[in-house]
C-alpha atoms as a PDB file:
ATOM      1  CA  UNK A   1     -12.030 -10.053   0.734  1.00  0.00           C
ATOM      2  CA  UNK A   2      -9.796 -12.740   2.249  1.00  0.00           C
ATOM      3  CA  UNK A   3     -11.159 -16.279   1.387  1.00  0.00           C
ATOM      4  CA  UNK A   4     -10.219 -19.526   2.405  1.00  0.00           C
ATOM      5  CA  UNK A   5      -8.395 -21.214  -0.284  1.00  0.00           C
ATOM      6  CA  UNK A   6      -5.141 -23.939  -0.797  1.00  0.00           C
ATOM      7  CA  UNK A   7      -1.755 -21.596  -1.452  1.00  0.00           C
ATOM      8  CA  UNK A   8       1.177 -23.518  -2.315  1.00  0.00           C
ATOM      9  CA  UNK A   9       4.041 -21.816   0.270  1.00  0.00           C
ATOM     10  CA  UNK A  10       7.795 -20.871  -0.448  1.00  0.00           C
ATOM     11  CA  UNK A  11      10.877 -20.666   1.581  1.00  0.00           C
ATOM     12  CA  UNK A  12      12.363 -17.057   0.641  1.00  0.00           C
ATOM     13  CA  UNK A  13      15.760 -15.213   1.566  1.00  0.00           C
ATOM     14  CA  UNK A  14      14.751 -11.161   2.312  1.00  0.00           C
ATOM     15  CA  UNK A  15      12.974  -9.520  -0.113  1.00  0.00           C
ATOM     16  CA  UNK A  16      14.616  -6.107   0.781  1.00  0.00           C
ATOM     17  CA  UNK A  17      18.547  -7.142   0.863  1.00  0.00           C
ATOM     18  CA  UNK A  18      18.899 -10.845  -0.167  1.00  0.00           C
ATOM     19  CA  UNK A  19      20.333 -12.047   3.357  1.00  0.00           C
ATOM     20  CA  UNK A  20      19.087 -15.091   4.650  1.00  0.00           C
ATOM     21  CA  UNK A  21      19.366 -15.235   8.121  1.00  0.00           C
ATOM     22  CA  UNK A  22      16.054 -13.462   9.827  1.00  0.00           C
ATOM     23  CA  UNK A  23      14.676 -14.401  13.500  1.00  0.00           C
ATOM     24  CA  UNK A  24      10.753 -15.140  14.295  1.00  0.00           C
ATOM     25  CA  UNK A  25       9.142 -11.941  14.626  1.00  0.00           C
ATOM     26  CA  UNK A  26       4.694 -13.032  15.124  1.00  0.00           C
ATOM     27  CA  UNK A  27       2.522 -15.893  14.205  1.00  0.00           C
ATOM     28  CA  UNK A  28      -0.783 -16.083  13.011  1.00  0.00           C
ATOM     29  CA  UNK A  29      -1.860 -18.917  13.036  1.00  0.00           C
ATOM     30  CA  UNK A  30      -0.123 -20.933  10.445  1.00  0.00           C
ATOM     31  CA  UNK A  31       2.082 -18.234   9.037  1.00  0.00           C
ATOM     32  CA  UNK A  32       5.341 -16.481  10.321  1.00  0.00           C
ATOM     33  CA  UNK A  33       6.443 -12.332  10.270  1.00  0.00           C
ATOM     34  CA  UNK A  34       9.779 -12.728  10.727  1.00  0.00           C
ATOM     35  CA  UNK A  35      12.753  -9.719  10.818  1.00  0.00           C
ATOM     36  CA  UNK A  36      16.274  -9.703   9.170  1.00  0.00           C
ATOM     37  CA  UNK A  37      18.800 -10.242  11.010  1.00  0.00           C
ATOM     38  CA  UNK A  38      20.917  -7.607   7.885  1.00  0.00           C
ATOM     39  CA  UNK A  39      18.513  -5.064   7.450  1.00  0.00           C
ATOM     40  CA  UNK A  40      16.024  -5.329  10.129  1.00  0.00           C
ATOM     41  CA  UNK A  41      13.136  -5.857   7.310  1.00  0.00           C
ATOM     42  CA  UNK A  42       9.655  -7.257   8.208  1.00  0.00           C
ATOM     43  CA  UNK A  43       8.291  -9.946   5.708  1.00  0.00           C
ATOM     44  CA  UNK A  44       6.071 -13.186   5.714  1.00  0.00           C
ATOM     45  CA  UNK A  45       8.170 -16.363   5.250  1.00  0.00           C
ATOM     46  CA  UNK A  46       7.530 -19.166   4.132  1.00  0.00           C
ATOM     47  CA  UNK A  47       5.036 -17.243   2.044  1.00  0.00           C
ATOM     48  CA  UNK A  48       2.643 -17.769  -1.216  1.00  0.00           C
ATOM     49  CA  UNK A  49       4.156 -18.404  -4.330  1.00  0.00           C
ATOM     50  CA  UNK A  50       3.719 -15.553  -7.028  1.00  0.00           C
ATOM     51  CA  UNK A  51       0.921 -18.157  -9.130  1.00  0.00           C
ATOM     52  CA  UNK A  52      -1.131 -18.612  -5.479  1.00  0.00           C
ATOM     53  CA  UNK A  53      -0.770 -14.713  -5.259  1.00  0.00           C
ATOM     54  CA  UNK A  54      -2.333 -14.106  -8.500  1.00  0.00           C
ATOM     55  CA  UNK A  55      -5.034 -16.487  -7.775  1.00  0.00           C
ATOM     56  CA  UNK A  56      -5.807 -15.692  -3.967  1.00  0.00           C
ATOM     57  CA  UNK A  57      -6.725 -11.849  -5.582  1.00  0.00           C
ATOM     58  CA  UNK A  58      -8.588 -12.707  -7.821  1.00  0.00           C
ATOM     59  CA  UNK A  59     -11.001 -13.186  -4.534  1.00  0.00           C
ATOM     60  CA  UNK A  60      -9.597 -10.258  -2.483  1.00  0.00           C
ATOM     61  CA  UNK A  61     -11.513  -7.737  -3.026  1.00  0.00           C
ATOM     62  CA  UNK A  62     -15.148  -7.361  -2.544  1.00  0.00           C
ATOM     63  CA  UNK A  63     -17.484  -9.071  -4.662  1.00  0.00           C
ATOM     64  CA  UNK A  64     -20.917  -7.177  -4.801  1.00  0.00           C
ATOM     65  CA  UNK A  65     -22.215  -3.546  -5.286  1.00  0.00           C
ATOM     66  CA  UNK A  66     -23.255  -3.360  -1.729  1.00  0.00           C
ATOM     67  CA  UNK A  67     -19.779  -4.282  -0.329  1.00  0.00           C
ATOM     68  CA  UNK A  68     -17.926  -2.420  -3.398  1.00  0.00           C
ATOM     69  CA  UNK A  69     -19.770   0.483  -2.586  1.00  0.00           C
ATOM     70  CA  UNK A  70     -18.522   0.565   1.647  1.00  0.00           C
ATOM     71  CA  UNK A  71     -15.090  -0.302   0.357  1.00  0.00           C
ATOM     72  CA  UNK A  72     -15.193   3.655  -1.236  1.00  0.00           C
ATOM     73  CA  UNK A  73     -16.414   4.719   1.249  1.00  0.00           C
ATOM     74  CA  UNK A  74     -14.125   3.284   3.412  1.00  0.00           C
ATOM     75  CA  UNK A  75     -11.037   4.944   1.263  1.00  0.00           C
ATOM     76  CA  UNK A  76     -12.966   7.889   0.779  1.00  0.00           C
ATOM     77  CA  UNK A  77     -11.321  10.184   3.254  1.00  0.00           C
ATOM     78  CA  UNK A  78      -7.621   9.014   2.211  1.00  0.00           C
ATOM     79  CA  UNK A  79      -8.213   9.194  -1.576  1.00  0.00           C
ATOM     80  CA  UNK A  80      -9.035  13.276  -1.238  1.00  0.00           C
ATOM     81  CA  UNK A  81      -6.270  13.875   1.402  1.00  0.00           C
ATOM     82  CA  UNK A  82      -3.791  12.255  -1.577  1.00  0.00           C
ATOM     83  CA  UNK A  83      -5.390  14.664  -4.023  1.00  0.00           C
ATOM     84  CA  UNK A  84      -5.086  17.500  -1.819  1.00  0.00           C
ATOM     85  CA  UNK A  85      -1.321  16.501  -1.294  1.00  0.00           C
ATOM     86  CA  UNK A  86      -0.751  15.765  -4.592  1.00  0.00           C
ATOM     87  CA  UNK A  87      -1.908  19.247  -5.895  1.00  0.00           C
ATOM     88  CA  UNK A  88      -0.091  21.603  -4.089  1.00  0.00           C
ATOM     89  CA  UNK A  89       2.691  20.423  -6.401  1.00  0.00           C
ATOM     90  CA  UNK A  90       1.345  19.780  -9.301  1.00  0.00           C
ATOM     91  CA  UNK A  91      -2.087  21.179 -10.590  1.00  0.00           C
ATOM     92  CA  UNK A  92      -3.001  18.766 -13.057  1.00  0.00           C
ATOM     93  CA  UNK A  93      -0.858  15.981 -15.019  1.00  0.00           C
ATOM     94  CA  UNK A  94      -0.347  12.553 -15.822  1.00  0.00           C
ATOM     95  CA  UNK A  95      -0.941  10.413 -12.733  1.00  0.00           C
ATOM     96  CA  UNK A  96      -0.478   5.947 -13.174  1.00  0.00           C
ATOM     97  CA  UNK A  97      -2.210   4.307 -10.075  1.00  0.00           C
ATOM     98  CA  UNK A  98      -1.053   1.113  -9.625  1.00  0.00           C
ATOM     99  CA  UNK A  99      -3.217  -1.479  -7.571  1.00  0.00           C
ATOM    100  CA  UNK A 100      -6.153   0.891  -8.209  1.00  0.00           C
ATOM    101  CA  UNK A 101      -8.851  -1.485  -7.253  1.00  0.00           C
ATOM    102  CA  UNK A 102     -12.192  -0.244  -8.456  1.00  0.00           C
ATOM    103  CA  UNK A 103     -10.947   2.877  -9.599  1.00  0.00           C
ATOM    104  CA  UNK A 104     -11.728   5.653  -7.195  1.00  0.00           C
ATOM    105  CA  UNK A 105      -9.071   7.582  -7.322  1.00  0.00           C
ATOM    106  CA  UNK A 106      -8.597   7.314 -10.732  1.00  0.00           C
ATOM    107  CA  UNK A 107     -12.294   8.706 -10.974  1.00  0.00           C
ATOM    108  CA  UNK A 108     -11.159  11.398  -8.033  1.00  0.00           C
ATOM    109  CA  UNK A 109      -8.080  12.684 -10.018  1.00  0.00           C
ATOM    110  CA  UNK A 110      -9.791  12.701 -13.329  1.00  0.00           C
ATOM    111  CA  UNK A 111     -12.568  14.633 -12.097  1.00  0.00           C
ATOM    112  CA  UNK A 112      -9.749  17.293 -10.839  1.00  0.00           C
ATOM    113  CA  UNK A 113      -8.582  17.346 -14.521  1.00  0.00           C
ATOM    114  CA  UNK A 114      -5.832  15.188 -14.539  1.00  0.00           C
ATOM    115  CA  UNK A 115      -5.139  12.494 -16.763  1.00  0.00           C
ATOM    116  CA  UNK A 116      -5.015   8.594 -15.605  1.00  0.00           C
ATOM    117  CA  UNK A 117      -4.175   5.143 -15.548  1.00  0.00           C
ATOM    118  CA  UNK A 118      -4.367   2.845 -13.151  1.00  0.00           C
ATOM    119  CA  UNK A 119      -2.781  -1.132 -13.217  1.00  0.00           C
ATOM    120  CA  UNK A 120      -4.782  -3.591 -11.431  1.00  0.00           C
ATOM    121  CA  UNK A 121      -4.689  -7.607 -10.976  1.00  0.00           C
ATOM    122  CA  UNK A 122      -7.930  -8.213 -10.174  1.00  0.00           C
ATOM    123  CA  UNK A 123     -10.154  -8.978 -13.251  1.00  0.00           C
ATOM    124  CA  UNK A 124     -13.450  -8.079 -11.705  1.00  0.00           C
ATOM    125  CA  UNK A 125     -11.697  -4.950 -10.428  1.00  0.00           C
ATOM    126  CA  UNK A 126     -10.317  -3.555 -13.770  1.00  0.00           C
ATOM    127  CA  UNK A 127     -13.901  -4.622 -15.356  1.00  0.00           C
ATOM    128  CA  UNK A 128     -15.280  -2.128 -12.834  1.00  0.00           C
ATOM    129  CA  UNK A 129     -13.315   0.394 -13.069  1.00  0.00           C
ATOM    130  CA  UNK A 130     -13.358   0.385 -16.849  1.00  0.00           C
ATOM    131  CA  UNK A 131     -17.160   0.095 -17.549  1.00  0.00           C
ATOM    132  CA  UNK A 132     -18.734   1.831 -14.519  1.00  0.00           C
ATOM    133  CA  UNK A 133     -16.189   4.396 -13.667  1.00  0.00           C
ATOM    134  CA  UNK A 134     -14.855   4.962 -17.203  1.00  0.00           C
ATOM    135  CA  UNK A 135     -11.500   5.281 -16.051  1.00  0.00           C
ATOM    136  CA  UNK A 136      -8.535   2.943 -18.134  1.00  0.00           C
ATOM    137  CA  UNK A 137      -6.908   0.511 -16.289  1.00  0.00           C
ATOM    138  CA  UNK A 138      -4.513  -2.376 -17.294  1.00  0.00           C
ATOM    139  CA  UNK A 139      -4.534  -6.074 -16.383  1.00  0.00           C
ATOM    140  CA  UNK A 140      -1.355  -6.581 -13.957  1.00  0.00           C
ATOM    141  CA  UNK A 141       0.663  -6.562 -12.512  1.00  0.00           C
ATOM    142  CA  UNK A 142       2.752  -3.457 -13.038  1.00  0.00           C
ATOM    143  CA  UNK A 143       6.157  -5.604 -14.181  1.00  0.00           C
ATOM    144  CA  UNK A 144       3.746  -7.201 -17.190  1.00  0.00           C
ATOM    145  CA  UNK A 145       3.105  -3.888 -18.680  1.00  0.00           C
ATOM    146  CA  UNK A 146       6.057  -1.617 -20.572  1.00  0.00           C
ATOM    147  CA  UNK A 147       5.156   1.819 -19.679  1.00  0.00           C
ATOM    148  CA  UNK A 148       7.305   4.147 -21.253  1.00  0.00           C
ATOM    149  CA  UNK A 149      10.438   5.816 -19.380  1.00  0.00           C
ATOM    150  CA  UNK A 150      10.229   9.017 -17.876  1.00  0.00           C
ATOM    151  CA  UNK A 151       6.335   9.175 -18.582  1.00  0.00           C
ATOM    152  CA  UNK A 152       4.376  10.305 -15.734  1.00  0.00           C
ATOM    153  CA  UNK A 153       4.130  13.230 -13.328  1.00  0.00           C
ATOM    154  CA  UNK A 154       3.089  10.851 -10.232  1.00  0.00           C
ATOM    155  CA  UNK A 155       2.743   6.794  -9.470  1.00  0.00           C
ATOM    156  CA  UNK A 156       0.624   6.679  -6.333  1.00  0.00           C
ATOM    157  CA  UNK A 157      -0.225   3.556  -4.615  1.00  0.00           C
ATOM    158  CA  UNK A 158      -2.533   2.331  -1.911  1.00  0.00           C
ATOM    159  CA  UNK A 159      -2.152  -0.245   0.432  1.00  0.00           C
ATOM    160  CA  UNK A 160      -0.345  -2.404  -2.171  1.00  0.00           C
ATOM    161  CA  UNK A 161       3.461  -2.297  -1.593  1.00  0.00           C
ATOM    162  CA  UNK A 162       3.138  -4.406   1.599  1.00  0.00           C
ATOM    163  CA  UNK A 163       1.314  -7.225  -1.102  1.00  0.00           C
ATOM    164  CA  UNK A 164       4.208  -7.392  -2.752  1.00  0.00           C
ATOM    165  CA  UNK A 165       6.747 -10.193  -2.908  1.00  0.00           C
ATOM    166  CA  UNK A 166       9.281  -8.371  -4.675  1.00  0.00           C
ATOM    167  CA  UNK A 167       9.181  -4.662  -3.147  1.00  0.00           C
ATOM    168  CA  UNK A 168      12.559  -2.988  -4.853  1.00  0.00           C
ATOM    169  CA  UNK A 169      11.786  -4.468  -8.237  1.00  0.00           C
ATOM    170  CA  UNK A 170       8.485  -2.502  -7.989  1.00  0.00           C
ATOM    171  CA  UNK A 171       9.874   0.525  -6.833  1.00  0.00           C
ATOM    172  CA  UNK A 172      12.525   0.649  -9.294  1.00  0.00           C
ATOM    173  CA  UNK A 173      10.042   0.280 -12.032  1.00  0.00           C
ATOM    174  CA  UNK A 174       8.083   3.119 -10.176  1.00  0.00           C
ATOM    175  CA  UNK A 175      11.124   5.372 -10.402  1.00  0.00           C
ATOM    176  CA  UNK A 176      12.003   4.689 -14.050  1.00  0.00           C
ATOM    177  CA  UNK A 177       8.540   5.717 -15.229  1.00  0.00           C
ATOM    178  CA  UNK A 178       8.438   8.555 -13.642  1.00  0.00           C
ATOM    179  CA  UNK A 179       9.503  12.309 -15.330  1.00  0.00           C
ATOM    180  CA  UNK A 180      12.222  13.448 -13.754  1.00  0.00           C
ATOM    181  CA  UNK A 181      10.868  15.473 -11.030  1.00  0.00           C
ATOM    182  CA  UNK A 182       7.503  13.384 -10.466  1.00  0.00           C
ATOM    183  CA  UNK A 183       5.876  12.032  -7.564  1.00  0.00           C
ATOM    184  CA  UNK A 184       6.112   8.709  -5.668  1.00  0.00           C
ATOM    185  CA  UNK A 185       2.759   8.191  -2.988  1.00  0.00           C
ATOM    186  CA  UNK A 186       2.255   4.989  -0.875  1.00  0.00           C
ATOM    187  CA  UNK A 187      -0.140   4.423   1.679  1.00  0.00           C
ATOM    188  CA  UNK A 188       0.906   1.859   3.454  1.00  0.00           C
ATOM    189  CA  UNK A 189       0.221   0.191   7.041  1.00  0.00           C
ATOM    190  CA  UNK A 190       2.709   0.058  10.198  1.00  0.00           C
ATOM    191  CA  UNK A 191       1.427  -2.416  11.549  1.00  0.00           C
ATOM    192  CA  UNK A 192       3.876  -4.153  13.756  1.00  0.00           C
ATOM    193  CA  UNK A 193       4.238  -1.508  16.898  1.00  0.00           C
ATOM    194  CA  UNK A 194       0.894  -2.875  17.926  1.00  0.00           C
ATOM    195  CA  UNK A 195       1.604  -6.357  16.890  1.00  0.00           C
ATOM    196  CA  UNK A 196       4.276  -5.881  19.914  1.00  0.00           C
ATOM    197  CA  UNK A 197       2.268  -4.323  22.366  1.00  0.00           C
ATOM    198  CA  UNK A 198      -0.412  -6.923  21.778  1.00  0.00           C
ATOM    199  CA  UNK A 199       1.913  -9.594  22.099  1.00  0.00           C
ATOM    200  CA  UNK A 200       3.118  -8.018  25.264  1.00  0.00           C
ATOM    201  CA  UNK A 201      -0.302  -8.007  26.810  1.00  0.00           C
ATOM    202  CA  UNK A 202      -1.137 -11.468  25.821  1.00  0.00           C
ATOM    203  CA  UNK A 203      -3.495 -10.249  23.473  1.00  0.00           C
ATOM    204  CA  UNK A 204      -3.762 -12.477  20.188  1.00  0.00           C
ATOM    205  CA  UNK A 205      -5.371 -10.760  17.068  1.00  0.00           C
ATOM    206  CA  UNK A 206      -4.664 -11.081  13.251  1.00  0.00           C
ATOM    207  CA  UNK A 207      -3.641  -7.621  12.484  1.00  0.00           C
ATOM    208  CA  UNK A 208      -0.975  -8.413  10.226  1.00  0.00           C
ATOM    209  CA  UNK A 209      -3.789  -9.836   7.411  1.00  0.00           C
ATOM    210  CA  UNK A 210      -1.672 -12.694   6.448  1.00  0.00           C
ATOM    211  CA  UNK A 211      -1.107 -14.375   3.953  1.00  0.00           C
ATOM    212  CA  UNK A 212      -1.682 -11.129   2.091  1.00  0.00           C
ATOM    213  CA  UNK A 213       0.240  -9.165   3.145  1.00  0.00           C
ATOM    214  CA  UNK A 214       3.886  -9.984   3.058  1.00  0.00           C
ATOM    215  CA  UNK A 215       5.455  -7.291   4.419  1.00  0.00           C
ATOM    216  CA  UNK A 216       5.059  -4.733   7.201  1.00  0.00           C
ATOM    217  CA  UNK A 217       6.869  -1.142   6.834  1.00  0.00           C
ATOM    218  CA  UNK A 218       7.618   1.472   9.219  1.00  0.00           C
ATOM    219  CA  UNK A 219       8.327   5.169   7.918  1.00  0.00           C
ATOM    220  CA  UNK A 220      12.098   4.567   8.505  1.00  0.00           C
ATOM    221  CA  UNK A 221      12.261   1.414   6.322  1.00  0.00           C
ATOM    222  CA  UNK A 222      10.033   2.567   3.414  1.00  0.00           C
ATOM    223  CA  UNK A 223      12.403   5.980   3.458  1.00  0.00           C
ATOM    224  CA  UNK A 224      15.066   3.325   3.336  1.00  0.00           C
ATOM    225  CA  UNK A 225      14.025   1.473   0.097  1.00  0.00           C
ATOM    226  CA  UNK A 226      12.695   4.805  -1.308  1.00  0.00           C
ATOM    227  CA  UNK A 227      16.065   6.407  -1.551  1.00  0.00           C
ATOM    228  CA  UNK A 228      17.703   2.688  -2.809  1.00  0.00           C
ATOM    229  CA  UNK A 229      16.304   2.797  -5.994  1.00  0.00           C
ATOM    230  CA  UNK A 230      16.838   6.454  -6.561  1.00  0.00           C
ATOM    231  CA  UNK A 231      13.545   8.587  -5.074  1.00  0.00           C
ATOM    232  CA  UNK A 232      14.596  11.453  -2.545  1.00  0.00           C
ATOM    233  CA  UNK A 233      12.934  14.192  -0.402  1.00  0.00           C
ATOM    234  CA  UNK A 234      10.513  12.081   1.680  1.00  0.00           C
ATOM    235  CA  UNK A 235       8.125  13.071   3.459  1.00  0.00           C
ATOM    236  CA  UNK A 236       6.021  11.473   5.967  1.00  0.00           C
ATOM    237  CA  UNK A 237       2.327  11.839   7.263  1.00  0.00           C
ATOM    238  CA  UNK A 238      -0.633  10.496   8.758  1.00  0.00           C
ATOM    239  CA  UNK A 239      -2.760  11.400   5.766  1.00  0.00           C
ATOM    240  CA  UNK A 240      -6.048  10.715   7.386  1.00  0.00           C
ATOM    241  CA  UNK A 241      -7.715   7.298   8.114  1.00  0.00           C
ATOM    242  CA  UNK A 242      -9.971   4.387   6.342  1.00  0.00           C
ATOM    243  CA  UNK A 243     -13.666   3.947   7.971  1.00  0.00           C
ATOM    244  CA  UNK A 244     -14.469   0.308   8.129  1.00  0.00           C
ATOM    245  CA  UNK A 245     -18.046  -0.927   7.487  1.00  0.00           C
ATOM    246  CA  UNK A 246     -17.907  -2.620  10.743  1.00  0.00           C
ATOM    247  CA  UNK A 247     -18.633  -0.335  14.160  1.00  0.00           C
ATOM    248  CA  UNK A 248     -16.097  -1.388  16.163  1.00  0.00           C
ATOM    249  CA  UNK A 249     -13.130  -1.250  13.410  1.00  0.00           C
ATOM    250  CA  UNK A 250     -14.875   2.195  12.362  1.00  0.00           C
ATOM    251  CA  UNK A 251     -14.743   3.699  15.938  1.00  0.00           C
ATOM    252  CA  UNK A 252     -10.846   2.338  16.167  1.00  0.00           C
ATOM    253  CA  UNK A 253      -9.981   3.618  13.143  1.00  0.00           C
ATOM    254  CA  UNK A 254     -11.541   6.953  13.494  1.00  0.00           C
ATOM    255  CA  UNK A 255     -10.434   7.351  17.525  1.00  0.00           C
ATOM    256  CA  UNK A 256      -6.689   6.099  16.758  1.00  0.00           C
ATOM    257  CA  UNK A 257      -6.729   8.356  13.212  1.00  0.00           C
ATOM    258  CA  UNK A 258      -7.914  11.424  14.388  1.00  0.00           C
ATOM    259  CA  UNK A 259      -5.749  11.302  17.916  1.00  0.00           C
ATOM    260  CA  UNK A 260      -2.712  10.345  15.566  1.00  0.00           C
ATOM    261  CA  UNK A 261      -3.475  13.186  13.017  1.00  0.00           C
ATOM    262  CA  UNK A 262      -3.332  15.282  16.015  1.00  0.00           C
ATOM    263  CA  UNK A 263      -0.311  14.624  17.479  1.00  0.00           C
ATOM    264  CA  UNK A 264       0.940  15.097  14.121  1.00  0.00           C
ATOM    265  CA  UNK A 265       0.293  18.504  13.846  1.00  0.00           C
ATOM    266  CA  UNK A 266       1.180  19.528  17.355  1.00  0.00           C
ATOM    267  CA  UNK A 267       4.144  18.417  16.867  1.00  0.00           C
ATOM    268  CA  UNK A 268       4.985  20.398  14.037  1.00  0.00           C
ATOM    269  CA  UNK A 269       4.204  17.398  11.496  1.00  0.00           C
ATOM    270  CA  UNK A 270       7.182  15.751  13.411  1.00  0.00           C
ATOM    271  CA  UNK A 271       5.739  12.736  15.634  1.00  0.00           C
ATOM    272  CA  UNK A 272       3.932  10.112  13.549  1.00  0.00           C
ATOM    273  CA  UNK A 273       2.388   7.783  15.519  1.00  0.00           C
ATOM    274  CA  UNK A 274       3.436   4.086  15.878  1.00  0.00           C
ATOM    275  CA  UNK A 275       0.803   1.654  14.368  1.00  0.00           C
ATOM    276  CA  UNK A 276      -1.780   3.765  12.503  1.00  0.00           C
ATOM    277  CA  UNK A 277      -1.338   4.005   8.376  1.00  0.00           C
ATOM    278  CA  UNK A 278       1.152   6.848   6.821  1.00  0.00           C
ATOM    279  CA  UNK A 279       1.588   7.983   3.453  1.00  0.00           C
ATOM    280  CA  UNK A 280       5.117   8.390   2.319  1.00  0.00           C
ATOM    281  CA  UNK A 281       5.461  11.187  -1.085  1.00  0.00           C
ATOM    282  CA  UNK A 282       9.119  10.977  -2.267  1.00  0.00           C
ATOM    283  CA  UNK A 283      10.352  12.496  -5.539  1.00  0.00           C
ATOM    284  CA  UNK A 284      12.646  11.309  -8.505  1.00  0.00           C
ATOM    285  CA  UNK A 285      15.858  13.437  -9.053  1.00  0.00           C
ATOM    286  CA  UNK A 286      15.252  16.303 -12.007  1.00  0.00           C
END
């Protein structure tokens, strides 16, 4: 949960390639999506430095049972698609879920026998996770902790690689503590195709979630940064939709979801639809 509090701000070069020429992309408000004039990235700059970051999320999430309880319900749908996905590779293994929140689906993947971890940098979050759910999770972030190499069948992730500020590093820690032959997930939102449209009609909105998020991905570019640091074999889906606790985000989400899932399908699991979430699985080399 997004609260209103005093970040101190940072001029950056890309995240993605180092270049530091990059053209104004959105506003909101006071902050700036701009694009890379190199690599055609999409990231927030200025943006927060990495001690506001750890701060501002320690206030991100929700705060009491009620609200904890629609935010699982909200990821419900998602959480057992990436199971389902997950196990048509793999039956049961060693799974690390990093930015795992509350823990649900750590709890959703231990229940199908597998064995888990998850990293998480809120402290109310891993306290959660660890005393309600039972399932172990370590204070982040990800870089802080010195998992073994080679060491787990899949790192999945949701909605946290557009959080980060420094994108490759993760991944490449991602890739070296995986086995050789494990599994990369990301869910991650694309959210800039409507950003455009929007901004087309005249429409202003604040889809983009800043400051928190600092980056926006489209399947192309993650596939891009996935293959950089050594993961191959992507492949791309819808992998169903997040129901809101508010009506009118809840009918969006389930309208633009379903008719993207879809299209998905019809096409042969070809067309993915511009502006809707995708998850991205992507393998390390045996």
């Amino acid at each position: 949960m997004k609260q209103e509090i005093n970040l101190e701000m940072e001029e950056i070069d890309c995240p993605f390639c180092g270049g530091p020429e990059k053209v104004l992309l959105h506003r909101e408000d006071s902050f700036q999506m701009v694009r890379c004039s190199s690599c055609q990235s999409i990231y927030l700059n200025p943006r927060p430095t990495r001690q506001s970051l750890l701060h501002f999320y320690q206030h991100y999430l929700p705060e009491n049972d009620s609200s904890i309880e629609a935010w699982q319900r909200m990821m419900q749908s998602a959480f057992k698609r990436a199971a389902i996905l997950l196990q048509r590779y793999k039956e049961k293994g060693k799974l690390l879920d990093v930015g795992s929140g509350f823990g649900f689906f750590l709890a959703e993947m231990k229940q199908r026998g597998w064995e888990v971890e998850g990293v998480e940098v809120s402290r109310k979050a891993v306290d959660y996770a660890r005393n309600v759910l039972s399932v172990p999770v370590h204070p982040g972030p990800l870089e802080t902790i010195d998992f073994p190499e080679n060491h787990f069948d899949v790192v999945s992730t949701f909605y946290v690689i557009e959080h980060l500020p420094h994108p490759m590093a993760f991944l490449k820690e991602c890739q070296r503590i995986l086995k050789p032959g494990g599994m990369f997930l990301a869910r991650y939102p694309h959210t800039t195709p409507i950003k455009n449209l929007l901004s087309f009609l005249g429409i202003k909105n604040q889809l983009y979630d800043l400051p928190a998020h600092l980056s926006d991905f489209s399947p192309e570019s993650i596939q891009r940064c996935l293959e950089k640091v050594g993961l191959q074999g992507c492949q791309h889906l819808i992998g169903g939709y997040t129901l809101p606790g508010t009506s009118g985000k809840r009918v969006a989400s389930l309208l633009f979801g379903s008719f993207a899932e879809a299209l998905f399908f019809l096409s042969g699991k070809k067309f993915l639809f511009p502006g809707v979430s995708k998850t991205v699985l992507a393998f390390k080399r045996e």
